[in-house]
Protein backbone atom coordinates (compact mmCIF):
# COMPACT_ATOMS: atom_id res chain seq x y z
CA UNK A 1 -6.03 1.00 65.28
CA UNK A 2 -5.34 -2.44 63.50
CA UNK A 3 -9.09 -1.90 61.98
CA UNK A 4 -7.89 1.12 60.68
CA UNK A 5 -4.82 -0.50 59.48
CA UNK A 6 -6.56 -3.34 57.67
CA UNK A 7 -9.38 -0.60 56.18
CA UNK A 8 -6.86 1.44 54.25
CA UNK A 9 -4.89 -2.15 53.29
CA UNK A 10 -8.36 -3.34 51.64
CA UNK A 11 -9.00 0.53 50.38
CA UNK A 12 -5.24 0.14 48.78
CA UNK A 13 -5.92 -3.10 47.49
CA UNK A 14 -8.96 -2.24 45.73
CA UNK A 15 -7.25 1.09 44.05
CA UNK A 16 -4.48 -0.94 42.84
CA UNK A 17 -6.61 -3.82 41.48
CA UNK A 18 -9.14 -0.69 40.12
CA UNK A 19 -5.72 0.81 38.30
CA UNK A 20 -4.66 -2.34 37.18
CA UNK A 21 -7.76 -4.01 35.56
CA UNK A 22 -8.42 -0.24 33.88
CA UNK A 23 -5.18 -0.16 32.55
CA UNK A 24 -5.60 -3.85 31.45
CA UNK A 25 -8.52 -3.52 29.51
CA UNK A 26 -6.97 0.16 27.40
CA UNK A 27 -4.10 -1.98 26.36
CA UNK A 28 -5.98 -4.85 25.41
CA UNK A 29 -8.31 -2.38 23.53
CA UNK A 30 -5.63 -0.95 21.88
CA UNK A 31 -4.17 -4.37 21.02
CA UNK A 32 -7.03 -5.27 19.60
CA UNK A 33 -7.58 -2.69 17.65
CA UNK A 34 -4.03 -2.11 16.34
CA UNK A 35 -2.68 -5.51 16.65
CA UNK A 36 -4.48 -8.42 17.03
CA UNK A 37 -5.50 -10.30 13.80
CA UNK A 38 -8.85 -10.24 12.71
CA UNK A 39 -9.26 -12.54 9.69
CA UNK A 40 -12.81 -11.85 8.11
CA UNK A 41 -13.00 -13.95 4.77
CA UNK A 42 -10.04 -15.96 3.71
CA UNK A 43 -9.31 -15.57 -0.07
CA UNK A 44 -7.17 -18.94 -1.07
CA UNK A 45 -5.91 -19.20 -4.66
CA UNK A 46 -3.89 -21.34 -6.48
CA UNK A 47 0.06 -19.50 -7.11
CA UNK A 48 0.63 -19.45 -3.19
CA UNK A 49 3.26 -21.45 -2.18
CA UNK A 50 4.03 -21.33 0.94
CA UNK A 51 3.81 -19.00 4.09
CA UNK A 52 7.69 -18.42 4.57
CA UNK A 53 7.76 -17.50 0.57
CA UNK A 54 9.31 -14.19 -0.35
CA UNK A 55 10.45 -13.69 3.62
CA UNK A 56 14.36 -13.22 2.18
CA UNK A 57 13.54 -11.51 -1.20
CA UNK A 58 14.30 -8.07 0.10
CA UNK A 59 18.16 -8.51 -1.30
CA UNK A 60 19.79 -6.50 -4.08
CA UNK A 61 20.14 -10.33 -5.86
CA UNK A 62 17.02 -11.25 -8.44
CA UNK A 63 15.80 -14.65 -7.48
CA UNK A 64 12.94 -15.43 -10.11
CA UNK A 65 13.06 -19.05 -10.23
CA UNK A 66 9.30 -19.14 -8.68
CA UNK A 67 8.02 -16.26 -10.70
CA UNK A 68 6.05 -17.79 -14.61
CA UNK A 69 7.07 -16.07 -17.30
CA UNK A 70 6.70 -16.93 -20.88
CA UNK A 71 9.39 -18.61 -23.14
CA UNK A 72 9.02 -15.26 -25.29
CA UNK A 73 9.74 -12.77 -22.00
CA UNK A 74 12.73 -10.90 -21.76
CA UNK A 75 14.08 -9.00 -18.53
CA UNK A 76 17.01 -8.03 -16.91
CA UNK A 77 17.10 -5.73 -13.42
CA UNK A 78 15.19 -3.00 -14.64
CA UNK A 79 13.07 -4.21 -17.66
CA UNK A 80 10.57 -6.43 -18.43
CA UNK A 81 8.98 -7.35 -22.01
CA UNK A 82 6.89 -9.66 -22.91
CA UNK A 83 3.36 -10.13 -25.45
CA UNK A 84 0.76 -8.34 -22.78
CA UNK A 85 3.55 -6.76 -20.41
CA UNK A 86 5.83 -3.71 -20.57
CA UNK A 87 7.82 -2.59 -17.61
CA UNK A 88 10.98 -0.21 -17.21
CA UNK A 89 12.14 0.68 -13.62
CA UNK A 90 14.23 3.95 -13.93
CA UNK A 91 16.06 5.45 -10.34
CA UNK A 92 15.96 9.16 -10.29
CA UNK A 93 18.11 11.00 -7.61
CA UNK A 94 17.71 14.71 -7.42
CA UNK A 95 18.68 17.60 -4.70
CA UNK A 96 22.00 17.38 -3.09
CA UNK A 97 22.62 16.44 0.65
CA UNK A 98 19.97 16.59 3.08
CA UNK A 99 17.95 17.85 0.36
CA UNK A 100 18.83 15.05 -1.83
CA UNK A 101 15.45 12.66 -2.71
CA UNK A 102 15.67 9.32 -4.69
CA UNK A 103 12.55 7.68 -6.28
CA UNK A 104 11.97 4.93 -8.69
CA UNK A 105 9.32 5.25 -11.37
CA UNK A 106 7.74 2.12 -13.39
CA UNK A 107 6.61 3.03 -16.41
CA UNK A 108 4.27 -0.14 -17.51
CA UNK A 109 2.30 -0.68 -20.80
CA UNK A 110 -0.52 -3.68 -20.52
CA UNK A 111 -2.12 -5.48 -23.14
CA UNK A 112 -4.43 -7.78 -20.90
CA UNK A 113 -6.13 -5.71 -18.16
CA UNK A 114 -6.03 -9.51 -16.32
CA UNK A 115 -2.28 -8.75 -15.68
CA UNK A 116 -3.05 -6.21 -12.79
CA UNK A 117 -4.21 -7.55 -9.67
CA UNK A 118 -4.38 -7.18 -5.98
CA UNK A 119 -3.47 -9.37 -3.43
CA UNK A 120 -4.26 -9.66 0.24
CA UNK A 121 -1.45 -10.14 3.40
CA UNK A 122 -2.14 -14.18 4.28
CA UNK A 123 -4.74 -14.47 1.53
CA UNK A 124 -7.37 -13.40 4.43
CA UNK A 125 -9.18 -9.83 4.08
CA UNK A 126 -9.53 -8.02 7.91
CA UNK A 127 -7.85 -6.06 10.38
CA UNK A 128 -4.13 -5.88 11.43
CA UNK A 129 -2.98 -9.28 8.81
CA UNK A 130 0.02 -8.77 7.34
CA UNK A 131 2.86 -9.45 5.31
CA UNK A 132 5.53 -8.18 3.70
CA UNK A 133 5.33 -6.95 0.12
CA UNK A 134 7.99 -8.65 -1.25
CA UNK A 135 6.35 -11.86 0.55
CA UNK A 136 2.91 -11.19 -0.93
CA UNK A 137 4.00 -10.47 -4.54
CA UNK A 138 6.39 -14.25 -4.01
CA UNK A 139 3.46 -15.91 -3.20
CA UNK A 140 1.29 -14.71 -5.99
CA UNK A 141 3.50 -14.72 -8.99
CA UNK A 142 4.05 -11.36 -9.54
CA UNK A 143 6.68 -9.98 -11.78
CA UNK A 144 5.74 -6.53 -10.44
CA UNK A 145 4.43 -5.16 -7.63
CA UNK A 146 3.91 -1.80 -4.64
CA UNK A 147 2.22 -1.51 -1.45
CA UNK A 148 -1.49 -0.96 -1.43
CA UNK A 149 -3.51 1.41 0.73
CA UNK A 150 -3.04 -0.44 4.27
CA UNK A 151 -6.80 -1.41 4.38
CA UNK A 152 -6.38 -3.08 7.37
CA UNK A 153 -5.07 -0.27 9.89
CA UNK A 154 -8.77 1.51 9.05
CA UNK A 155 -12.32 -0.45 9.47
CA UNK A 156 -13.80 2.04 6.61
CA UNK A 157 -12.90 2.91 3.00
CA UNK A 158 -14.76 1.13 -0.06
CA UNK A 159 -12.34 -1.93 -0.64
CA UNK A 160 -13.15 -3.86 -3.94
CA UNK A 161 -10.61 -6.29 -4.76
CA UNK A 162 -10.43 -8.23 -8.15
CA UNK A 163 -13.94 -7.37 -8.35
CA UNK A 164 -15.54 -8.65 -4.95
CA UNK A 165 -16.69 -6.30 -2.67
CA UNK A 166 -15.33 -6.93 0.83
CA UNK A 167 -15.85 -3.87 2.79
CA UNK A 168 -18.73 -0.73 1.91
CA UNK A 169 -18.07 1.93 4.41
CA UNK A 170 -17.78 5.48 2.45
CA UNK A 171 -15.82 7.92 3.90
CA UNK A 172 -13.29 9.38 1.67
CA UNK A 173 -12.12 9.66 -2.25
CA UNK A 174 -10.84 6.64 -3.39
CA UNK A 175 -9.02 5.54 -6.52
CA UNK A 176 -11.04 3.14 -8.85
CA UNK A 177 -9.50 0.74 -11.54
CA UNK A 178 -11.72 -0.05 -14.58
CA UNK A 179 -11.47 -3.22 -16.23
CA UNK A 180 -10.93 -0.72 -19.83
CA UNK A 181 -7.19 0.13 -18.32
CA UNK A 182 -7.93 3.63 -16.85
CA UNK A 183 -8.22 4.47 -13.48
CA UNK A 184 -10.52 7.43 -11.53
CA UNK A 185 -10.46 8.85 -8.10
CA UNK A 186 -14.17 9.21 -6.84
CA UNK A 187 -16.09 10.27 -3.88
CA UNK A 188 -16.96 7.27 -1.63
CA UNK A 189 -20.25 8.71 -0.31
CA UNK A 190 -21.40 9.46 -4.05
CA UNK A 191 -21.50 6.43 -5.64
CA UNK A 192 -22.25 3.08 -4.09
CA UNK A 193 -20.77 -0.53 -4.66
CA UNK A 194 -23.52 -1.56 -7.15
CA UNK A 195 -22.23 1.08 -9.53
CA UNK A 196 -18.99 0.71 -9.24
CA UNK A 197 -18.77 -3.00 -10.33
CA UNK A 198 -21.50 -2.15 -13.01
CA UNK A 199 -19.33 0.37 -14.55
CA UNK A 200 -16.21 -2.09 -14.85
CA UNK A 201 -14.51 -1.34 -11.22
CA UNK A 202 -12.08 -3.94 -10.90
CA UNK A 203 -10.33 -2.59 -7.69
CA UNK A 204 -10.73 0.30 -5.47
CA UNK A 205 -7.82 1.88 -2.84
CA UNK A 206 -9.02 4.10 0.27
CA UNK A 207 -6.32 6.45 0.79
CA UNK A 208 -5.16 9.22 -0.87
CA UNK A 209 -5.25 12.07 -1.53
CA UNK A 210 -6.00 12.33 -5.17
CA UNK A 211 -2.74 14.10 -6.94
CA UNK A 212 -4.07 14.57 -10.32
CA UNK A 213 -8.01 14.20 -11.53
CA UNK A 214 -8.73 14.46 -15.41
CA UNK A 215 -5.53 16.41 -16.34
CA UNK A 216 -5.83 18.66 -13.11
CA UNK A 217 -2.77 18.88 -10.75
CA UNK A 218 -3.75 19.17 -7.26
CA UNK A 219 -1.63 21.52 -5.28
CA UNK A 220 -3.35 22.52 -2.30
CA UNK A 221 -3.01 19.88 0.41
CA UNK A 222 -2.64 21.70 3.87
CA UNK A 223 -3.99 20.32 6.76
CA UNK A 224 -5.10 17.32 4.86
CA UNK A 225 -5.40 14.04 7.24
CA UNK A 226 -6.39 10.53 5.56
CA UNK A 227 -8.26 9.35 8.68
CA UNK A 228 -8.86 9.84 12.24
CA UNK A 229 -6.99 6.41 13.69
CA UNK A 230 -4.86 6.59 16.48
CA UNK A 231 -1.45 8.52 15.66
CA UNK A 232 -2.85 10.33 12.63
CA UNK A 233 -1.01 13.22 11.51
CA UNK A 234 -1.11 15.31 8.54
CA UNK A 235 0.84 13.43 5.65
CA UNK A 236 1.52 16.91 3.69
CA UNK A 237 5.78 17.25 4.70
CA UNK A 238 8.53 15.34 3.01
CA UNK A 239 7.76 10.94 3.45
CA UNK A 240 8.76 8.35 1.54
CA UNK A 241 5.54 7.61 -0.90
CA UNK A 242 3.90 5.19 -3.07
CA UNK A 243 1.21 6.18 -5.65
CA UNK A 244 0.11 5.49 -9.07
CA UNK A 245 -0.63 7.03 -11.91
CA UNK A 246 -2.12 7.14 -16.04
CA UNK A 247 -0.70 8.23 -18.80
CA UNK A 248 -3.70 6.32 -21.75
CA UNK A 249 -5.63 3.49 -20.79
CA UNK A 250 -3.07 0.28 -19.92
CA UNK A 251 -0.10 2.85 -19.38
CA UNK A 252 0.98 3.37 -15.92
CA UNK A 253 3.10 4.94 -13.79
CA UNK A 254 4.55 3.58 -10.16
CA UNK A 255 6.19 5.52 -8.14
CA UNK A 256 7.83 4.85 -5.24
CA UNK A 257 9.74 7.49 -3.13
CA UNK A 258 12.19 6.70 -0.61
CA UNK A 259 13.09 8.96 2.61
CA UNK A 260 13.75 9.06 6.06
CA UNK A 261 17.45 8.78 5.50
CA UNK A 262 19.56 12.42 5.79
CA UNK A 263 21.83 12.21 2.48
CA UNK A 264 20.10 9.29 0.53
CA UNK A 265 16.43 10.33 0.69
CA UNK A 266 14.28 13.29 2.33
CA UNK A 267 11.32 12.24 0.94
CA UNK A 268 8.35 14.55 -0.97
CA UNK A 269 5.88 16.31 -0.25
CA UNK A 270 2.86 15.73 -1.38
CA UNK A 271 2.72 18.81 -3.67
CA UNK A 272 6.04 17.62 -4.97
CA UNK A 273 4.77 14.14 -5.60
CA UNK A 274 2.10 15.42 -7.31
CA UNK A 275 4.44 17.18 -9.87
CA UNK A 276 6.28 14.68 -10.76
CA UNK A 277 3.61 12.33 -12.40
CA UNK A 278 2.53 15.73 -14.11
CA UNK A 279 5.55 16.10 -15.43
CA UNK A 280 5.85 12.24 -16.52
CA UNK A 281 2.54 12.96 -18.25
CA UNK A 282 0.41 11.57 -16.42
CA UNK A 283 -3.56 12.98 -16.82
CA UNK A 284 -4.67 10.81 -13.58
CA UNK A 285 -2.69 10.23 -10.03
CA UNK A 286 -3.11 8.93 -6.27
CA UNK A 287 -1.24 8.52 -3.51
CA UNK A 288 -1.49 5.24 -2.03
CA UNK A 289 -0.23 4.19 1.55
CA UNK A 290 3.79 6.15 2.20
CA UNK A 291 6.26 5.97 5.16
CA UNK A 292 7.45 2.41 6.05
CA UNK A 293 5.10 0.90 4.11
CA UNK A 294 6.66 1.93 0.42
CA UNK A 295 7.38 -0.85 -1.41
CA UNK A 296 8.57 -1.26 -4.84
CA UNK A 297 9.00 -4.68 -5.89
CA UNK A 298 10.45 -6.62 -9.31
CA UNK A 299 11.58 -10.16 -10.60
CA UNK A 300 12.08 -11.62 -7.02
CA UNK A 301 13.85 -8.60 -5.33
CA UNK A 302 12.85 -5.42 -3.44
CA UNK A 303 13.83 -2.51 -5.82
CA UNK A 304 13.92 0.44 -3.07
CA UNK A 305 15.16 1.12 0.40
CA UNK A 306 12.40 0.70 2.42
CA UNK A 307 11.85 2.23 5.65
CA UNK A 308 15.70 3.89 4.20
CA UNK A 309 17.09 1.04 5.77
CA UNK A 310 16.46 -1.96 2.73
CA UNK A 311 13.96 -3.52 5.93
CA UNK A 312 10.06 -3.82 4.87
CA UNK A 313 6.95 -3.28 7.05
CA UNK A 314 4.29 -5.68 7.36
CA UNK A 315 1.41 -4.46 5.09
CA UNK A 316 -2.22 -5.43 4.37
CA UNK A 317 -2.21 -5.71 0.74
CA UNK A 318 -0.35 -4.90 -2.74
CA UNK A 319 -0.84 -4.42 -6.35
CA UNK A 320 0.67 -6.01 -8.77
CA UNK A 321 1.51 -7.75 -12.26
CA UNK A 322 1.30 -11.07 -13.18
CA UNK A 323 1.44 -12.93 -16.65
CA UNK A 324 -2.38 -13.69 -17.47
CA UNK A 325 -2.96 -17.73 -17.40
């Protein structure tokens, strides 16, 4: 009988520890996967100051006392102007109630393609390292800046950033930067690293979907999924959003849509997106990384309500404007 007893204490025993260590190692996988930092190359420059920089930006009060701008620049809360740089932030609010949506659109005119850049979270390319966007575009000079794709929730994508190459995994279409000022979405699998940086790639974004390609509006996106990760859903119903687009060569567009919050911002669609760079005349367009992530940022404050609560997310990269040195 106490045999018996001590049997099904040891059979218990084992179970438990059997549960336990299995449930162990699925969190710690997950953690690892989602969470844990993995730094891969570490990408130092000279404009970051320091690692708390940018951590209060996200106020409604410009603070641009760390931001280099020439003696010739002008600017107030929505403009900029200066001999390579041309920025006007205009807030559009249309719909009424819970159908009401509010976006902010950056209309920006370069004269030195050196003025748009990307930056990594940390200055360290990898998985799961971030910061927040108003932090990154602090610590990097920018006058201007918006979320990137996200890289770092995904271990795929072709990711060339201010001309290095730090990840070649094809999977999807992608958005390409040339160093002439336009911009092109292209098939990952078609055309390989090599010949994107021989053909002037500056930078290339792994998300999507592509909104508009050579004058074409896209307006077919059901079902569409970005990636397979963990939590995927389709992106198609009203979100906030962050995308760019090209009007001619060194003329932008930014976008950034707010939503999430019932009588501020619903969000768009992703048809709806699409429209609205169409309609701003814009002959190229791609949705970049949306939801808690959007991010529009300018002269030392965030511009937008992120997350429809003025709180950022963490994020793996941005892009953004700087005066050339």
């Amino acid at each position: 009988m106490e045999m018996n007893k001590k049997k099904r204490k040891r059979t218990l025993f084992i179970v438990v520890t059997v549960i336990v260590v299995g449930i162990g190692s699925i969190l710690y996988a997950l953690a690892n996967r989602y969470l844990i930092e993995h730094v891969e190359v570490v990408v130092p420059h000279e404009n970051r100051t320091s690692s708390n920089a940018g951590e209060n930006t996200a106020s409604n009060a410009s603070d641009t006392t760390n931001i280099s701008t020439p003696s010739n620049a002008k600017y107030d809360d929505s403009s900029y102007t200066s001999d390579d740089i041309q920025i006007k932030i205009n807030e559009v609010q249309t719909g009424s109630g819970n159908d009401q949506i509010t976006y902010y659109v950056a209309d920006v005119v370069l004269k030195d393609t050196n003025t748009l850049q990307s930056a990594f979270a940390n200055d360290s390319f990898g998985r799961n390292i971030i910061e927040k966007t108003s932090a990154i575009a602090a610590n990097n000079d920018a006058i201007f800046a918006i979320n990137g794709d996200y890289y770092g929730f995904r271990d795929d994508g072709v990711i060339i950033r201010n001309g290095t190459v730090y990840r070649d995994t094809p999977v999807r279409t992608a958005l390409a930067l040339f160093k002439d000022g336009t911009m092109k979405s292209f098939d990952e699998k078609e055309l390989s690293s090599t010949s994107l940086l021989a053909s002037g790639v500056t930078n290339t974004y792994s998300f999507g979907p592509t909104l508009i390609k050579d004058g074409t509006v896209i307006d077919n996106f059901d079902h569409l999924k970005i990636d397979t990760n963990f939590g995927n859903r389709s992106i198609q119903n009203s979100n906030p959003r962050t995308g760019i687009g090209m009007i001619a060569p060194n003329h932008y567009v930014f976008i950034v849509v707010d939503g999430r919050m019932t009588g501020y911002s619903k969000g768009m669609t992703l048809s709806e997106f699409a429209k609205v760079f169409a309609n701003l005349g814009c002959t190229e367009a791609y949705n970049l990384d949306g939801g808690g992530s959007s991010t529009m940022y300018f002269m030392g404050r965030v511009v937008n309500s992120p997350l429809g609560k003025n709180k950022e997310r963490g994020v793996s990269d941005i892009l953004y404007i700087r005066e050339a040195n």
